[in-house]
C-alpha atoms as a PDB file:
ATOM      1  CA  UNK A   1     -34.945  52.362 100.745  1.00  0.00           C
ATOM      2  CA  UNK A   2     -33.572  55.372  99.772  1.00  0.00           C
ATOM      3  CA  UNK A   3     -34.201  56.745  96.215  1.00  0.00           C
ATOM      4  CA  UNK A   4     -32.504  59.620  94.088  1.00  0.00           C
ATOM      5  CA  UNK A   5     -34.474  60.489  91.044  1.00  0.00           C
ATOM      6  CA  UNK A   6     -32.317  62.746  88.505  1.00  0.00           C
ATOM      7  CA  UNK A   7     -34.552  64.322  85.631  1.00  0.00           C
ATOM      8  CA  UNK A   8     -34.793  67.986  84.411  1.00  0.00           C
ATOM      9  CA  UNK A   9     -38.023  67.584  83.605  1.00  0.00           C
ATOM     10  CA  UNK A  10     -40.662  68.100  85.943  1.00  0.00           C
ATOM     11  CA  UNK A  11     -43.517  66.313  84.644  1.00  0.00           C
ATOM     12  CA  UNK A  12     -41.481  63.337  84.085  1.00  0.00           C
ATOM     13  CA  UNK A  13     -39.801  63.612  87.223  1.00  0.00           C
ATOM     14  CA  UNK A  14     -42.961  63.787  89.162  1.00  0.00           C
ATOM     15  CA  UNK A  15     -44.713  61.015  87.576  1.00  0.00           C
ATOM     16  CA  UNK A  16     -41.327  58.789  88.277  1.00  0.00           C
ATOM     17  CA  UNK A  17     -42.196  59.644  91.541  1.00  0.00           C
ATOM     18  CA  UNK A  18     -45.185  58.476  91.787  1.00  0.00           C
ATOM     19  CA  UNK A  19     -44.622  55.420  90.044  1.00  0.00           C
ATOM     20  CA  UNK A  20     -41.939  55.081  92.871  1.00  0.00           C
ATOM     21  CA  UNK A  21     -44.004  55.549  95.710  1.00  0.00           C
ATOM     22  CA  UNK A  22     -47.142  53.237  94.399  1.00  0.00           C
ATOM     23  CA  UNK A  23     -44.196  50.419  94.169  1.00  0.00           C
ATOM     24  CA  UNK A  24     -42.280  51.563  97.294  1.00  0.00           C
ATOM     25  CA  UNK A  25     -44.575  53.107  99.922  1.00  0.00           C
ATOM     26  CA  UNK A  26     -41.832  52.879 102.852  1.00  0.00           C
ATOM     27  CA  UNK A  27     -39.442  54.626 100.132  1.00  0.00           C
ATOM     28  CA  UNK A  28     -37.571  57.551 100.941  1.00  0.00           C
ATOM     29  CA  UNK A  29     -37.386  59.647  97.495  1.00  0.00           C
ATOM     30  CA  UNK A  30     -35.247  62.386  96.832  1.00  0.00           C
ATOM     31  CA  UNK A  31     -35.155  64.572  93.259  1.00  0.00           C
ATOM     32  CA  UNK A  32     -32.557  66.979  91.350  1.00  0.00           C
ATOM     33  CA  UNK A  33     -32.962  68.145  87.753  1.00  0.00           C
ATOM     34  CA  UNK A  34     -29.059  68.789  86.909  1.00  0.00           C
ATOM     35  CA  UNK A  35     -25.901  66.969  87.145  1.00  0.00           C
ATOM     36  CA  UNK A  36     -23.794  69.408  89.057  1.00  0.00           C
ATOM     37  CA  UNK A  37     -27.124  68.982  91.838  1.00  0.00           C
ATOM     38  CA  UNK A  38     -26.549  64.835  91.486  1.00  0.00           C
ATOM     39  CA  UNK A  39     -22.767  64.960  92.233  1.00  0.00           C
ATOM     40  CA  UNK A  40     -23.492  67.641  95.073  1.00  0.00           C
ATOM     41  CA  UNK A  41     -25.977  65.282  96.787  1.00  0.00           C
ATOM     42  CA  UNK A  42     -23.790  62.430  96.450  1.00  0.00           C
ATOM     43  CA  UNK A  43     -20.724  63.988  97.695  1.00  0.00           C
ATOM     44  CA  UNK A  44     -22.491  64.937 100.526  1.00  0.00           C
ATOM     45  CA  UNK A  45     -22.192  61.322 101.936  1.00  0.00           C
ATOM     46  CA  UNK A  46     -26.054  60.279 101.660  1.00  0.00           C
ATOM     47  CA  UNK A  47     -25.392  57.596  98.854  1.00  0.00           C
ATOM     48  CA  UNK A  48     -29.079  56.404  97.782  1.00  0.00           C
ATOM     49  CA  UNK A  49     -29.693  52.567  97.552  1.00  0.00           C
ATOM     50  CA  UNK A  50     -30.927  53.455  93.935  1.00  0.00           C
ATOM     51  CA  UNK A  51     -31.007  56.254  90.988  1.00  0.00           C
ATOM     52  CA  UNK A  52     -33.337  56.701  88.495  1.00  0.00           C
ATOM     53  CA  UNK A  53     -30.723  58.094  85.718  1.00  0.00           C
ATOM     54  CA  UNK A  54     -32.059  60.566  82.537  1.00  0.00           C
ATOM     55  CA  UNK A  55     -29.020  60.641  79.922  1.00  0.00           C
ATOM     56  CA  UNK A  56     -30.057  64.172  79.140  1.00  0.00           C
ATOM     57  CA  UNK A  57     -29.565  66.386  81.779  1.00  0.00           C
ATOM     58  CA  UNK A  58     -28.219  70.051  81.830  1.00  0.00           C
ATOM     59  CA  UNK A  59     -24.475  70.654  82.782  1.00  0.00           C
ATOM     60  CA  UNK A  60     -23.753  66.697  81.356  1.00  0.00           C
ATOM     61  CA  UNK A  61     -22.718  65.623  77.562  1.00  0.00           C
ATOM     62  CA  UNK A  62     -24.162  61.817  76.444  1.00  0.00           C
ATOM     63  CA  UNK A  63     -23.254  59.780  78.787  1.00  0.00           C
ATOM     64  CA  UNK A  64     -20.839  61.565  81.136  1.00  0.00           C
ATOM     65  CA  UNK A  65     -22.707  61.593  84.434  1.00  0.00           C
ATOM     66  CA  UNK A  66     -23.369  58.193  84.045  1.00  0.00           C
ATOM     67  CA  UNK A  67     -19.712  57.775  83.417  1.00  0.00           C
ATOM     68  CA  UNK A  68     -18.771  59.765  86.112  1.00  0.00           C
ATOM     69  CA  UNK A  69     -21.048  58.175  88.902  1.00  0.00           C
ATOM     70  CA  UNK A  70     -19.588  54.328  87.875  1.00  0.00           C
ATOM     71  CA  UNK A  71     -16.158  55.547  88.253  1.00  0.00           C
ATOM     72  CA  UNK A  72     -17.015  57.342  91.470  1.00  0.00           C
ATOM     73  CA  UNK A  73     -19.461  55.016  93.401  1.00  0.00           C
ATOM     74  CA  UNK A  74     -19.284  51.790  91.222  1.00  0.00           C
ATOM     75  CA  UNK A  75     -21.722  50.437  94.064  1.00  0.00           C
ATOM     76  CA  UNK A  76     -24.802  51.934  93.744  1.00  0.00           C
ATOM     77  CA  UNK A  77     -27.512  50.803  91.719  1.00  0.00           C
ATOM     78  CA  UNK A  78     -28.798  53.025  88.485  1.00  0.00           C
ATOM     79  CA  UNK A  79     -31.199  52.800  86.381  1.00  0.00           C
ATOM     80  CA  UNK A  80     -30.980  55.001  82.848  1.00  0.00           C
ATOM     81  CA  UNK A  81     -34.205  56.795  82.067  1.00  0.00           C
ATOM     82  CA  UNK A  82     -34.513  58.216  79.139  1.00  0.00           C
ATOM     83  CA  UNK A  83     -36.749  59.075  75.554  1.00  0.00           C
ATOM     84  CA  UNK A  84     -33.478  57.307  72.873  1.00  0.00           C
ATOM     85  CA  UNK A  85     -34.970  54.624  71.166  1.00  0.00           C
ATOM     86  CA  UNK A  86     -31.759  53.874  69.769  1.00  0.00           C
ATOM     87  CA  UNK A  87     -30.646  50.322  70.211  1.00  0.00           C
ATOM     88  CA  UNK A  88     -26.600  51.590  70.449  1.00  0.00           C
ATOM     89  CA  UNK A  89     -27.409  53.791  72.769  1.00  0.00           C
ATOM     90  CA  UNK A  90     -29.747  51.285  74.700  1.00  0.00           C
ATOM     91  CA  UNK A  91     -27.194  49.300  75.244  1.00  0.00           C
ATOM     92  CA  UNK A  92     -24.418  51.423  75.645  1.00  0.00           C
ATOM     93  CA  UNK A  93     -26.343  52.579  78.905  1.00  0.00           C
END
């Protein structure tokens, strides 16, 4: 399995990690902290099987990456990650 993890903050992004590889030891795990880095990857042909998704990332507005990557690869799997507590934007993502 082959997971992209897209947070600009370290901390977070490192304990996602971890969390990853305690639930997914044979996981291959890959990271970027800004949006123009998660197109880049992805346009490079290595589509993950999964992203981990944080809403607020530098070089996006709201919800545009998200937007972006559904139009783009409506295939592969995401999963927002963020700090909203929101319910509209809950389930808007």
């Amino acid at each position: 399995m082959n997971i992209l993890i897209v947070d600009d903050h370290p901390l977070f992004r490192h304990a996602l990690i971890q969390a990853v590889r305690y639930s997914f030891p044979q996981a291959q795990i890959h990271e970027t902290a800004a949006v123009n880095e998660f197109y880049e990857r992805l346009e490079s042909g290595s589509e993950p099987d999964l992203v981990l998704l944080d809403l607020n990332l530098p070089g996006a507005s709201g919800f545009s990456a998200l937007v972006h990557v559904r139009a783009q690869y409506p295939s592969i799997p995401i999963i927002v990650v963020s700090a909203h507590e929101e319910a509209s934007i809950i389930q808007r993502a």
